[in-house]
PDB file of N, CA and C in Angstrom:
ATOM      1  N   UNK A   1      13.948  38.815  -7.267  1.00  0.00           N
ATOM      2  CA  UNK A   1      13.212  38.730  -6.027  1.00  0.00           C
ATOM      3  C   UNK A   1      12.124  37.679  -6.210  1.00  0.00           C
ATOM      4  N   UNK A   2      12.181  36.466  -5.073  1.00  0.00           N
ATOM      5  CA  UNK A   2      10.749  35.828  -5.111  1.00  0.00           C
ATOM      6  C   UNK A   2      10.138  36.401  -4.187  1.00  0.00           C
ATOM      7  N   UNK A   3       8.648  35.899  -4.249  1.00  0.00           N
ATOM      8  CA  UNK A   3       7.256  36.178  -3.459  1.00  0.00           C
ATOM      9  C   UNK A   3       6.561  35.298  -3.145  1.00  0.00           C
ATOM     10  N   UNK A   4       5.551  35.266  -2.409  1.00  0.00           N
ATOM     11  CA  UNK A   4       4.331  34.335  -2.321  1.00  0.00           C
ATOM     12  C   UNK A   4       3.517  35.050  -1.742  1.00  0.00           C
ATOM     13  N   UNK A   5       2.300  35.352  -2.759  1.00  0.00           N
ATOM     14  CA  UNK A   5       1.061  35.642  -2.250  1.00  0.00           C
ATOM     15  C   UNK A   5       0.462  35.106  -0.878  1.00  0.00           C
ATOM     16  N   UNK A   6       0.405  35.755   0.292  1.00  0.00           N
ATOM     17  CA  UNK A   6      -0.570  35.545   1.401  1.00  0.00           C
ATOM     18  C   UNK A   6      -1.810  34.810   0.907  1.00  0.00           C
ATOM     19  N   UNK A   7      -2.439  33.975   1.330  1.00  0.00           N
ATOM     20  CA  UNK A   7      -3.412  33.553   1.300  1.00  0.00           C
ATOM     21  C   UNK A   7      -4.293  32.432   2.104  1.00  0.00           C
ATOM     22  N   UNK A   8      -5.146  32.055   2.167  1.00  0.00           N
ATOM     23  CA  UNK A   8      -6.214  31.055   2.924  1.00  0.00           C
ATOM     24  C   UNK A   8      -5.553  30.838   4.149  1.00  0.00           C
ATOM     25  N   UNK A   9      -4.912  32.001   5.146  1.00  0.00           N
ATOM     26  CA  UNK A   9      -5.048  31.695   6.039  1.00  0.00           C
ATOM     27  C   UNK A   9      -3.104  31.489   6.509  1.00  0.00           C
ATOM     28  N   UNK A  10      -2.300  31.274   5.586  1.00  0.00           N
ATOM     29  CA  UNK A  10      -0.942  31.612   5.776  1.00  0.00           C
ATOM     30  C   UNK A  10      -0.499  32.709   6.449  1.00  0.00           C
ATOM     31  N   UNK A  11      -0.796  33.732   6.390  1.00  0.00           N
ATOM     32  CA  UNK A  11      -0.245  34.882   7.085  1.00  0.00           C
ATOM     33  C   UNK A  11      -0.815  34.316   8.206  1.00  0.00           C
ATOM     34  N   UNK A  12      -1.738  34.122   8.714  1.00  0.00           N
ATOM     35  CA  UNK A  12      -1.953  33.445  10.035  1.00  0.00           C
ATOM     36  C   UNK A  12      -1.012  32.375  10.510  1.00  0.00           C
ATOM     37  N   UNK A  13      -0.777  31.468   9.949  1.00  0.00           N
ATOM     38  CA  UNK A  13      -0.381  30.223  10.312  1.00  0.00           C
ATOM     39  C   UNK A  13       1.494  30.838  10.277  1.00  0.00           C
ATOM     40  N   UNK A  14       1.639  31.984   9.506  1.00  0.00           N
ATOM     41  CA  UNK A  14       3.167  32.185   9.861  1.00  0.00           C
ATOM     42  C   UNK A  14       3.085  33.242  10.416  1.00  0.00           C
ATOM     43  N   UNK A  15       2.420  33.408  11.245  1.00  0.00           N
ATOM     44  CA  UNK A  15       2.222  34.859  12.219  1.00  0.00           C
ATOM     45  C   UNK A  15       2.473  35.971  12.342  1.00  0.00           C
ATOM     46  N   UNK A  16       2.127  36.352  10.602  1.00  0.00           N
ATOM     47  CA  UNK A  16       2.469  37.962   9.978  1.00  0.00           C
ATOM     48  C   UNK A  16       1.552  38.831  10.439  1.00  0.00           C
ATOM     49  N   UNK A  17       2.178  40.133  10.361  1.00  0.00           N
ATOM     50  CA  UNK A  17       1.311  41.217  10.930  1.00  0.00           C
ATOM     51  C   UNK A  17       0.173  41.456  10.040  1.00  0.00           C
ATOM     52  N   UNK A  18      -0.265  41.003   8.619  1.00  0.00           N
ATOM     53  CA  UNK A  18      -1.181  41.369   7.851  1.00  0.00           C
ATOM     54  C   UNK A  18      -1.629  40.093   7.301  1.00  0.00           C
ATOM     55  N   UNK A  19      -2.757  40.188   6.461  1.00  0.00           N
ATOM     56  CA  UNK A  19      -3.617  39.065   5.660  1.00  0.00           C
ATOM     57  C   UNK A  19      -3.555  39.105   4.693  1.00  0.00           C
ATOM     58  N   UNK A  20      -3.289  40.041   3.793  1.00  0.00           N
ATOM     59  CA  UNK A  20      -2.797  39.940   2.593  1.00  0.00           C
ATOM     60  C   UNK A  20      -1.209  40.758   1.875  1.00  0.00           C
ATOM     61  N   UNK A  21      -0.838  40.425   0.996  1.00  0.00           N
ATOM     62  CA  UNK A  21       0.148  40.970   0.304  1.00  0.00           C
ATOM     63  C   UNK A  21       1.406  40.071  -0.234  1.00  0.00           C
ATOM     64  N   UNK A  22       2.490  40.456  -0.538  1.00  0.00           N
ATOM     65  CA  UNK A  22       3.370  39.417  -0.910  1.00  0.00           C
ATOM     66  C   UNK A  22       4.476  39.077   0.055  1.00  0.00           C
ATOM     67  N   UNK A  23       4.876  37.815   0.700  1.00  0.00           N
ATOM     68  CA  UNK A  23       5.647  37.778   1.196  1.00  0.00           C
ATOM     69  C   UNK A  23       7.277  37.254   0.504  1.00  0.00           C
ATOM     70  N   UNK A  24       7.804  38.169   0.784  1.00  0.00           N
ATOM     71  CA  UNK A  24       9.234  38.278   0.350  1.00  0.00           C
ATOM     72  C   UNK A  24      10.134  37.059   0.745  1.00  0.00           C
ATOM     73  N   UNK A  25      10.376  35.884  -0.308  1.00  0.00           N
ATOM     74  CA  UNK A  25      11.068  34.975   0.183  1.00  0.00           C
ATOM     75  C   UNK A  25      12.549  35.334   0.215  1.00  0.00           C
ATOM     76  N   UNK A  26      13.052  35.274  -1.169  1.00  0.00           N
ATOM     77  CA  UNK A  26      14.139  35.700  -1.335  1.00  0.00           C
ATOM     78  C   UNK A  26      14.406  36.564  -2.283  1.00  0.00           C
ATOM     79  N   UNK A  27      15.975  37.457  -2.321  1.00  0.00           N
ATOM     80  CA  UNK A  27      15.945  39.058  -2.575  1.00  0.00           C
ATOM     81  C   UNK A  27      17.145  38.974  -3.790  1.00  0.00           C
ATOM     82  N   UNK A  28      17.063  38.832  -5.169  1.00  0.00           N
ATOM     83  CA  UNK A  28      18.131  38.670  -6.088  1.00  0.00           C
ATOM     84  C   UNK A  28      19.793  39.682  -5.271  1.00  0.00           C
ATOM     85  N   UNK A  29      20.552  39.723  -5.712  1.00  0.00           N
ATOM     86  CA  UNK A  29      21.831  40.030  -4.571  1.00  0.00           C
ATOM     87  C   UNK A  29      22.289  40.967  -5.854  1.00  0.00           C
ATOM     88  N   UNK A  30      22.395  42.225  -5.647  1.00  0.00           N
ATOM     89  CA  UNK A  30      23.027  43.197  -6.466  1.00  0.00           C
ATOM     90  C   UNK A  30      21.596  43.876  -7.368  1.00  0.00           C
ATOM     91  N   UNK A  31      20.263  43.483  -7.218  1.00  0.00           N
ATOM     92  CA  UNK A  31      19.289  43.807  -8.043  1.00  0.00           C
ATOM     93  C   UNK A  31      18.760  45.140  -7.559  1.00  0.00           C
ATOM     94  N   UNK A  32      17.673  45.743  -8.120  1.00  0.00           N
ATOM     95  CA  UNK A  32      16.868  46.713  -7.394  1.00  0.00           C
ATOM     96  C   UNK A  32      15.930  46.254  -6.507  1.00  0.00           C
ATOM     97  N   UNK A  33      15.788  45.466  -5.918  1.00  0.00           N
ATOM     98  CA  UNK A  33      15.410  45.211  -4.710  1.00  0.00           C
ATOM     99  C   UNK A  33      16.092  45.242  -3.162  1.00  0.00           C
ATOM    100  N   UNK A  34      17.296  44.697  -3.369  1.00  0.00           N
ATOM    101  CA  UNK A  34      17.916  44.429  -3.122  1.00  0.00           C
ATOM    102  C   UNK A  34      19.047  45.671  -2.560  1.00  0.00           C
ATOM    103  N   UNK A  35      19.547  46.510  -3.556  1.00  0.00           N
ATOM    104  CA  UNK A  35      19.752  48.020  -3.853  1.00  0.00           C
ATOM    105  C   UNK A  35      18.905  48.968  -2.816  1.00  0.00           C
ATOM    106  N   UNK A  36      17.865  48.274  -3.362  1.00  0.00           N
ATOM    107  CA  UNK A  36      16.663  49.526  -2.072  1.00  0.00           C
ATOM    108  C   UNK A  36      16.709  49.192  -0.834  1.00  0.00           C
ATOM    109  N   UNK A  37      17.496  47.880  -0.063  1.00  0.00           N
ATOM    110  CA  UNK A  37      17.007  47.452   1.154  1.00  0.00           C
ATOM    111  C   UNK A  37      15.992  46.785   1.402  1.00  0.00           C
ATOM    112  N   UNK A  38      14.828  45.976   0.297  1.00  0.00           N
ATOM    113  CA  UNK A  38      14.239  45.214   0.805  1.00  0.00           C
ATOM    114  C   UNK A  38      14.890  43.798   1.400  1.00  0.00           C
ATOM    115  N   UNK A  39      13.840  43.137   2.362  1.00  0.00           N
ATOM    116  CA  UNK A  39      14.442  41.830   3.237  1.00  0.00           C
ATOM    117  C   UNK A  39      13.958  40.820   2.656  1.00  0.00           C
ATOM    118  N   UNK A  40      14.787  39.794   2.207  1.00  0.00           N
ATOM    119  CA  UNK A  40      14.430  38.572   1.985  1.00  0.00           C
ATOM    120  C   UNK A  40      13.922  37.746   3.502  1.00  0.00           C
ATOM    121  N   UNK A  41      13.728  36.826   3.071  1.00  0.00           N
ATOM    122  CA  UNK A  41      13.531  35.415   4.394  1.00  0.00           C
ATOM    123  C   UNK A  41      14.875  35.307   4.984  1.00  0.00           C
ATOM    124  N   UNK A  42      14.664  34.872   6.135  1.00  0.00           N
ATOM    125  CA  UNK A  42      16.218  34.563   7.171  1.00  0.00           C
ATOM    126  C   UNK A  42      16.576  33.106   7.973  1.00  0.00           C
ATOM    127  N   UNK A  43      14.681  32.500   7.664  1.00  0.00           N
ATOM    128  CA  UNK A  43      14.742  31.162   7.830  1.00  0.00           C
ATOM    129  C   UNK A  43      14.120  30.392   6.928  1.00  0.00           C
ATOM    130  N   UNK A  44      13.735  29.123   7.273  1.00  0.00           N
ATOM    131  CA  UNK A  44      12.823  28.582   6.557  1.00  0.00           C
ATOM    132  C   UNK A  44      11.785  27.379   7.423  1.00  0.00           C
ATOM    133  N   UNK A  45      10.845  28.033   7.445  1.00  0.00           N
ATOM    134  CA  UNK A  45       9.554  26.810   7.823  1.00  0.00           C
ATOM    135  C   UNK A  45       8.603  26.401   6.599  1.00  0.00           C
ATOM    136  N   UNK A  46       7.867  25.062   7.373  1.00  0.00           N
ATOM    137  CA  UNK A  46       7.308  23.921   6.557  1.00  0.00           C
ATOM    138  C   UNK A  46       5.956  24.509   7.127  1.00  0.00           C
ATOM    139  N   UNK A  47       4.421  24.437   6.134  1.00  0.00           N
ATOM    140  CA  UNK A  47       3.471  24.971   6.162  1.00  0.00           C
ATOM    141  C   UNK A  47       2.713  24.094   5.309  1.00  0.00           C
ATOM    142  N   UNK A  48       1.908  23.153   5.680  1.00  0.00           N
ATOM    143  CA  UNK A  48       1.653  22.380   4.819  1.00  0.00           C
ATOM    144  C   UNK A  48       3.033  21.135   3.812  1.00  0.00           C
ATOM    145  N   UNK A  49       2.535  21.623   2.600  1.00  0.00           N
ATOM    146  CA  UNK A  49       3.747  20.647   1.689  1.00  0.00           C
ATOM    147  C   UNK A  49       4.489  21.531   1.262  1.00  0.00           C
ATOM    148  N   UNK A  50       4.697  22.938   1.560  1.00  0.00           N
ATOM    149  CA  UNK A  50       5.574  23.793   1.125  1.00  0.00           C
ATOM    150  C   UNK A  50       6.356  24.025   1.904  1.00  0.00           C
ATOM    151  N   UNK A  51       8.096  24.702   2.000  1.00  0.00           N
ATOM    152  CA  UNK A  51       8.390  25.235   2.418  1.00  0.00           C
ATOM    153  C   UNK A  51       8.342  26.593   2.400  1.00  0.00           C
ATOM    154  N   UNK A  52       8.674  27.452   3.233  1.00  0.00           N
ATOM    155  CA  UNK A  52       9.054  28.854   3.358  1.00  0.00           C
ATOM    156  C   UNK A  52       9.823  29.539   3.834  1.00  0.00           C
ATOM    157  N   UNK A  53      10.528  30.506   3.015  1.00  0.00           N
ATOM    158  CA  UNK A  53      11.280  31.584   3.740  1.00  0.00           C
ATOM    159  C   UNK A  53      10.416  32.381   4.507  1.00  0.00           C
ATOM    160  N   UNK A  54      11.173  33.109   6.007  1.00  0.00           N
ATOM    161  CA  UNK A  54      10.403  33.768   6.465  1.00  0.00           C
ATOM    162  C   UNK A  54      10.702  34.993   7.628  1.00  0.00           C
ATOM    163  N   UNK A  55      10.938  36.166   7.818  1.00  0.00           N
ATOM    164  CA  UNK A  55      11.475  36.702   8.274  1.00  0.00           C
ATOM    165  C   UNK A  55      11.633  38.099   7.450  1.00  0.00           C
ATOM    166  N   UNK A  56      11.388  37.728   6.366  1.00  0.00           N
ATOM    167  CA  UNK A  56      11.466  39.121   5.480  1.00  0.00           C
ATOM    168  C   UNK A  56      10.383  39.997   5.295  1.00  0.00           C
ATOM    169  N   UNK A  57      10.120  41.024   4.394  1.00  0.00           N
ATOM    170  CA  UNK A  57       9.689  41.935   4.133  1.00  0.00           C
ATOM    171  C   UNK A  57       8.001  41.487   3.824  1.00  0.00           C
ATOM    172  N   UNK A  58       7.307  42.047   4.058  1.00  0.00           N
ATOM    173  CA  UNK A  58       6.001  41.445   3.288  1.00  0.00           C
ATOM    174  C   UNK A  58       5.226  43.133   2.882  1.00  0.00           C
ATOM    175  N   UNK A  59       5.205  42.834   1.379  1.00  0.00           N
ATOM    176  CA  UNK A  59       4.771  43.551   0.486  1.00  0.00           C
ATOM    177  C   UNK A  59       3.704  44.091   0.154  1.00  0.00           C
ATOM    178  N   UNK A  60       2.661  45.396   0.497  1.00  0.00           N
ATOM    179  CA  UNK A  60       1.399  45.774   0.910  1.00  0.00           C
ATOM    180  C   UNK A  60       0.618  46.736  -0.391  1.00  0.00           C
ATOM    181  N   UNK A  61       1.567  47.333  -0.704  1.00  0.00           N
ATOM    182  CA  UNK A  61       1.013  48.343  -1.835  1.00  0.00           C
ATOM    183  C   UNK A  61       2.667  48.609  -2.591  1.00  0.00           C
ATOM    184  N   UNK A  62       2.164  49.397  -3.926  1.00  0.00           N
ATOM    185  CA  UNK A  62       3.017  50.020  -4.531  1.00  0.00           C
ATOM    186  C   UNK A  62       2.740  50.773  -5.043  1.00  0.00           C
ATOM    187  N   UNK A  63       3.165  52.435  -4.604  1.00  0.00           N
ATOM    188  CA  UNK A  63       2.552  53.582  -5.068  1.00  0.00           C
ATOM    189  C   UNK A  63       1.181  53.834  -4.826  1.00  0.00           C
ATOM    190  N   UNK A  64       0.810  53.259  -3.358  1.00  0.00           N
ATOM    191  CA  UNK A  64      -0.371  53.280  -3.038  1.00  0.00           C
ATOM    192  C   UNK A  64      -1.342  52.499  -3.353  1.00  0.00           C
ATOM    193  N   UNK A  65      -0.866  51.666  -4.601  1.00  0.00           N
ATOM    194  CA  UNK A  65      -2.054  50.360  -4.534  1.00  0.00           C
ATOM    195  C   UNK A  65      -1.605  49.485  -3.698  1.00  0.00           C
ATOM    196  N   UNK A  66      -2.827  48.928  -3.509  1.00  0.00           N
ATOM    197  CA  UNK A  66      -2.710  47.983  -2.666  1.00  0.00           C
ATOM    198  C   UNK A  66      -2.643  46.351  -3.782  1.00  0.00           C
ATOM    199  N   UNK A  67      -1.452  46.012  -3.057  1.00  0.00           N
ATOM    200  CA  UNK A  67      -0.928  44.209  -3.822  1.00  0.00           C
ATOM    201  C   UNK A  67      -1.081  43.175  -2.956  1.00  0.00           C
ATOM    202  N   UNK A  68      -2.097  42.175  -3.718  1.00  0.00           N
ATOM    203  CA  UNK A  68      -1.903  41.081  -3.171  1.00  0.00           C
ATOM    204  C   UNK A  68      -1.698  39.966  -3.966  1.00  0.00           C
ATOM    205  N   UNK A  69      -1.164  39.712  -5.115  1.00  0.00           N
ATOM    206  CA  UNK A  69      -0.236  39.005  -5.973  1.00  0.00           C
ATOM    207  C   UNK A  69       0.228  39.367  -6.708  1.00  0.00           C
ATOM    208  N   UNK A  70       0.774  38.800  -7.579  1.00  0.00           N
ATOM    209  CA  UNK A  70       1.289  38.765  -8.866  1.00  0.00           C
ATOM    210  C   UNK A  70       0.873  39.730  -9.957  1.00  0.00           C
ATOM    211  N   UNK A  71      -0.262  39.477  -9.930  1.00  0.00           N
ATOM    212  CA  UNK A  71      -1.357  40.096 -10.851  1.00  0.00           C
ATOM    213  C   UNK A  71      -1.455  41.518 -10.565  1.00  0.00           C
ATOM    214  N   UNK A  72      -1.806  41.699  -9.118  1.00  0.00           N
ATOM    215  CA  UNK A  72      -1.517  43.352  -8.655  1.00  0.00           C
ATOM    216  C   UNK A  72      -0.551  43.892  -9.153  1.00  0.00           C
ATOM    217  N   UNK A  73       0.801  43.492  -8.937  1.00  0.00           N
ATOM    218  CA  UNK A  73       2.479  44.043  -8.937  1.00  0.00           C
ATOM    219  C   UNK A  73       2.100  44.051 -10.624  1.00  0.00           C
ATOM    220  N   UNK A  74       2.098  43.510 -11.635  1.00  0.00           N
ATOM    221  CA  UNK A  74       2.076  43.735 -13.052  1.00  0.00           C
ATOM    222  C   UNK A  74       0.900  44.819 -13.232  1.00  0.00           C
ATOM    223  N   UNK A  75      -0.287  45.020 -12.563  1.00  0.00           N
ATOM    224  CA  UNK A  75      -0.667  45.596 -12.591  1.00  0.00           C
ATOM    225  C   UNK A  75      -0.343  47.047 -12.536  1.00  0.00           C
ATOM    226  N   UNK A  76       0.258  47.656 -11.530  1.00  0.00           N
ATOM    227  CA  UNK A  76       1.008  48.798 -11.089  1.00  0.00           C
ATOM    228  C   UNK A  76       2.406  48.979 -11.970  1.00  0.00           C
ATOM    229  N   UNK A  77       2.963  47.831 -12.295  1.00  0.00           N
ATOM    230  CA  UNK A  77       4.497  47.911 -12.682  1.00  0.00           C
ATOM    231  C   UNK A  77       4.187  48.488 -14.666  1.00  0.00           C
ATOM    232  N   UNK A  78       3.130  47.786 -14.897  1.00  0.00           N
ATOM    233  CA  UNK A  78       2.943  48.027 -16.417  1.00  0.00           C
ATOM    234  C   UNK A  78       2.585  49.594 -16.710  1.00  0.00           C
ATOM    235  N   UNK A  79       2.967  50.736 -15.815  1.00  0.00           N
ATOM    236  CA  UNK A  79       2.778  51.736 -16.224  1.00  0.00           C
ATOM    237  C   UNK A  79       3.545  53.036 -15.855  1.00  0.00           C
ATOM    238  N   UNK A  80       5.158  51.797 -15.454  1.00  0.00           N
ATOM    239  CA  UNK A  80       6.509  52.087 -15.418  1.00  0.00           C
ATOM    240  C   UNK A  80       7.188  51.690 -16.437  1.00  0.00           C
ATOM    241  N   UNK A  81       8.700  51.992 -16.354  1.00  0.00           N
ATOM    242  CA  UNK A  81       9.832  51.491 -16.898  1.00  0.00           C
ATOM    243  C   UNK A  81      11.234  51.797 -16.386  1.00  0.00           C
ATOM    244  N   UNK A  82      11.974  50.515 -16.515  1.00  0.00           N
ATOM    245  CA  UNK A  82      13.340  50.642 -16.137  1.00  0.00           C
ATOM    246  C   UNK A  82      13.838  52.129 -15.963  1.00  0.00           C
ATOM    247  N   UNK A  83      14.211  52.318 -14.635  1.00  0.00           N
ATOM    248  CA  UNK A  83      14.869  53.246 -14.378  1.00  0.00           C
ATOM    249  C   UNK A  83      13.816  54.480 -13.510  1.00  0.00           C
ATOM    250  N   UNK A  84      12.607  54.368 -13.685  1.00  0.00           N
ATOM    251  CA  UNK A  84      11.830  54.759 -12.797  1.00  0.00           C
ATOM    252  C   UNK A  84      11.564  54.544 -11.290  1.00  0.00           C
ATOM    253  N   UNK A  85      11.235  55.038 -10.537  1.00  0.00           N
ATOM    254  CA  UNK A  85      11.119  54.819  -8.912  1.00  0.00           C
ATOM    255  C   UNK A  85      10.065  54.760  -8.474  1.00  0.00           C
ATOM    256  N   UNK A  86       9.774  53.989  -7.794  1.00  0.00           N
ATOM    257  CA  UNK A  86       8.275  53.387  -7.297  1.00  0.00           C
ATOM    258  C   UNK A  86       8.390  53.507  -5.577  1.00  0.00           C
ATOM    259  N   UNK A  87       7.093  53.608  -4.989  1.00  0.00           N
ATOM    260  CA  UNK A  87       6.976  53.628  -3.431  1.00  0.00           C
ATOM    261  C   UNK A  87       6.741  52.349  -2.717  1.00  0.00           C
ATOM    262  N   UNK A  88       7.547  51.513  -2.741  1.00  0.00           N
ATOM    263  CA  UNK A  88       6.631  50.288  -2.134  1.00  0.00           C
ATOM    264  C   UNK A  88       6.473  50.508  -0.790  1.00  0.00           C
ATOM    265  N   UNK A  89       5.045  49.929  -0.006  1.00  0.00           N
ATOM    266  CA  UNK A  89       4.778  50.057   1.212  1.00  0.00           C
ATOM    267  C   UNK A  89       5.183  48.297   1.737  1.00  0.00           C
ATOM    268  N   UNK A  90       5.574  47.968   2.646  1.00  0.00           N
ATOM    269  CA  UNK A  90       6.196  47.227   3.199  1.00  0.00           C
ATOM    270  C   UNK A  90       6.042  46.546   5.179  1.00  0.00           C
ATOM    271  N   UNK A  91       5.939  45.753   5.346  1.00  0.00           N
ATOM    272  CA  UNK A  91       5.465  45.439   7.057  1.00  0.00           C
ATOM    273  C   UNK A  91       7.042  44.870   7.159  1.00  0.00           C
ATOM    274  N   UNK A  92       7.322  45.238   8.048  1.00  0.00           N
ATOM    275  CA  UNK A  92       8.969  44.555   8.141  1.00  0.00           C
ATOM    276  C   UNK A  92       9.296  44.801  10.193  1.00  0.00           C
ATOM    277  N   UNK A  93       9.171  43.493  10.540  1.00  0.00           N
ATOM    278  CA  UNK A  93       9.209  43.595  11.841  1.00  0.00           C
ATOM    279  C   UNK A  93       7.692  43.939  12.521  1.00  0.00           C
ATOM    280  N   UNK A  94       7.034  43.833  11.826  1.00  0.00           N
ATOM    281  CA  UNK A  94       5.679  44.471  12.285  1.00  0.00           C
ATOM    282  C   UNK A  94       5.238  45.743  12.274  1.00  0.00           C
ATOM    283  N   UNK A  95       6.385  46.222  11.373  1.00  0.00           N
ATOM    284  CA  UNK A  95       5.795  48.162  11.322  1.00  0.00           C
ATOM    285  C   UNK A  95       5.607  48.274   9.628  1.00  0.00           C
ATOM    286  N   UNK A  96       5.055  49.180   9.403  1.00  0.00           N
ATOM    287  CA  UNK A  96       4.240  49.698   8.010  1.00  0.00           C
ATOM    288  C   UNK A  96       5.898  50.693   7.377  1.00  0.00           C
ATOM    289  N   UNK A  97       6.414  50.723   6.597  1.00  0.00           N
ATOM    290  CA  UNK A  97       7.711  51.394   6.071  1.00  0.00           C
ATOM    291  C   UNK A  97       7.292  51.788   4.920  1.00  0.00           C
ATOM    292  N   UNK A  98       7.614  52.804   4.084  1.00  0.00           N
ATOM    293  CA  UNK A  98       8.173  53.074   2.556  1.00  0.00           C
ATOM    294  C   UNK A  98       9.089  52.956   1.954  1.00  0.00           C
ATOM    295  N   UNK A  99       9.681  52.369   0.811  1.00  0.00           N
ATOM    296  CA  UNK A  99      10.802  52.383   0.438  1.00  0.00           C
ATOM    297  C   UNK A  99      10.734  52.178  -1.363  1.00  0.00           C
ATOM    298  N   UNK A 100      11.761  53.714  -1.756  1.00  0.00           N
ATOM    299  CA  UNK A 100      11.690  53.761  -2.508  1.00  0.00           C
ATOM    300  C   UNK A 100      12.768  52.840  -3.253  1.00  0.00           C
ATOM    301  N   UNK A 101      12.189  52.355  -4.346  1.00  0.00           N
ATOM    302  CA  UNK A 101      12.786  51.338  -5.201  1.00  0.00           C
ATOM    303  C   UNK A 101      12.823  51.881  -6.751  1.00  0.00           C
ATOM    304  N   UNK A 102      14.776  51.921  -7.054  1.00  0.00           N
ATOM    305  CA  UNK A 102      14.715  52.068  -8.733  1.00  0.00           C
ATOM    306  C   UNK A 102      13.736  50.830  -9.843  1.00  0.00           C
ATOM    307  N   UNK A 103      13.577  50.982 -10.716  1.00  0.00           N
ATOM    308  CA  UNK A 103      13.144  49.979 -11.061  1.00  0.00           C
ATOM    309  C   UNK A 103      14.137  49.578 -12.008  1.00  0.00           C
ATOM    310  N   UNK A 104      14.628  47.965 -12.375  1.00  0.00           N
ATOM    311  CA  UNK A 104      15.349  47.642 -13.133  1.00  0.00           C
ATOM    312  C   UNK A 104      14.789  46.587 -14.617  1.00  0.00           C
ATOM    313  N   UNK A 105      15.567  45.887 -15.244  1.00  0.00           N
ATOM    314  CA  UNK A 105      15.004  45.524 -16.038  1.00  0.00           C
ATOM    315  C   UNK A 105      13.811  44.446 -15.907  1.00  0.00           C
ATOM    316  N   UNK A 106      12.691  44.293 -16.204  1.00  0.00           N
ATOM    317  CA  UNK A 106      11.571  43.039 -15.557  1.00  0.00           C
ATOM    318  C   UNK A 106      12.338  41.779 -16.331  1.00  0.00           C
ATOM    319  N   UNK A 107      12.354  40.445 -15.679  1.00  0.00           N
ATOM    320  CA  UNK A 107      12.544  39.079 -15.876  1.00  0.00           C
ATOM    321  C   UNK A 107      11.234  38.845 -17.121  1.00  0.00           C
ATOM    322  N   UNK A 108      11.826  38.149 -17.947  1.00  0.00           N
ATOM    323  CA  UNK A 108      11.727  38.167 -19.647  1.00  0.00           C
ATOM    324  C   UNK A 108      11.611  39.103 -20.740  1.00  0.00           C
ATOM    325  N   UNK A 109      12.322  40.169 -20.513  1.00  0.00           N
ATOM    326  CA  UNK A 109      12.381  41.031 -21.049  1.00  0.00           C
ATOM    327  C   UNK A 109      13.654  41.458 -21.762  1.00  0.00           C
TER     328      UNK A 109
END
C-alpha cells in the first residue's frame, strides 16, 4: 500500500473531507490491505509538481490513534505483529468507516 501524508493545505486543494491523515494512493493487490477492502486512488491529478492518485480511502487513526504520517502508522504498528488485527478508521466517500485489517508481513522485514 502507498500513502501520502495530507499536508500544507492538500487535502484542501484535493477536496478531502479532512486535514489531516494518510491518503491512500495505491492498494498492493492480494495484500492485507487490500484483503480488508481498503480503496486505493481511481484517478490521477497534478497538484503542484506531483502527481496524485485520488479517490481512495484516506486514513485517520488506527486503533484509535490518530495518524497523520508515516511516523504515526510505525508508531501504532510497532506494538503489533503479523497476523494481528488492527481497527483502522478511514473517510471513504466522505463518511468516517472502521475496518478491520489482518496485519501481514511489514516491507523490509
Amino acid at each position: 500500500m502507498e500513502t501520502y501524508a495530507l499536508a500544507g493545505g492538500l487535502a484542501e486543494a484535493l477536496d478531502l473531507p479532512v486535514q489531516e491523515g494518510l491518503l491512500v494512493e495505491t492498494v498492493t493487490k492480494g495484500g492485507p490491505a487490500a484483503a480488508a477492502g481498503i480503496h486505493g486512488g481511481d484517478r490521477i491529478v497534478q497538484a503542484g509538481m506531483r502527481r496524485f492518485y485520488i479517490g481512495g480511502d484516506v486514513i485517520v487513526a488506527i486503533d484509535g490513534q490518530k495518524v497523520a504520517n508515516q511516523f504515526d502508522v510505525n508508531l501504532v504498528l510497532n506494538h503489533h505483529r503479523p497476523g494481528d488485527t488492527v481497527n483502522v478508521t478511514v473517510y471513504r466517500g466522505g463518511k468516517k468507516t472502521d475496518i478491520p485489517v489482518k496485519l501481514g508481513e511489514r516491507d523490509g522485514n
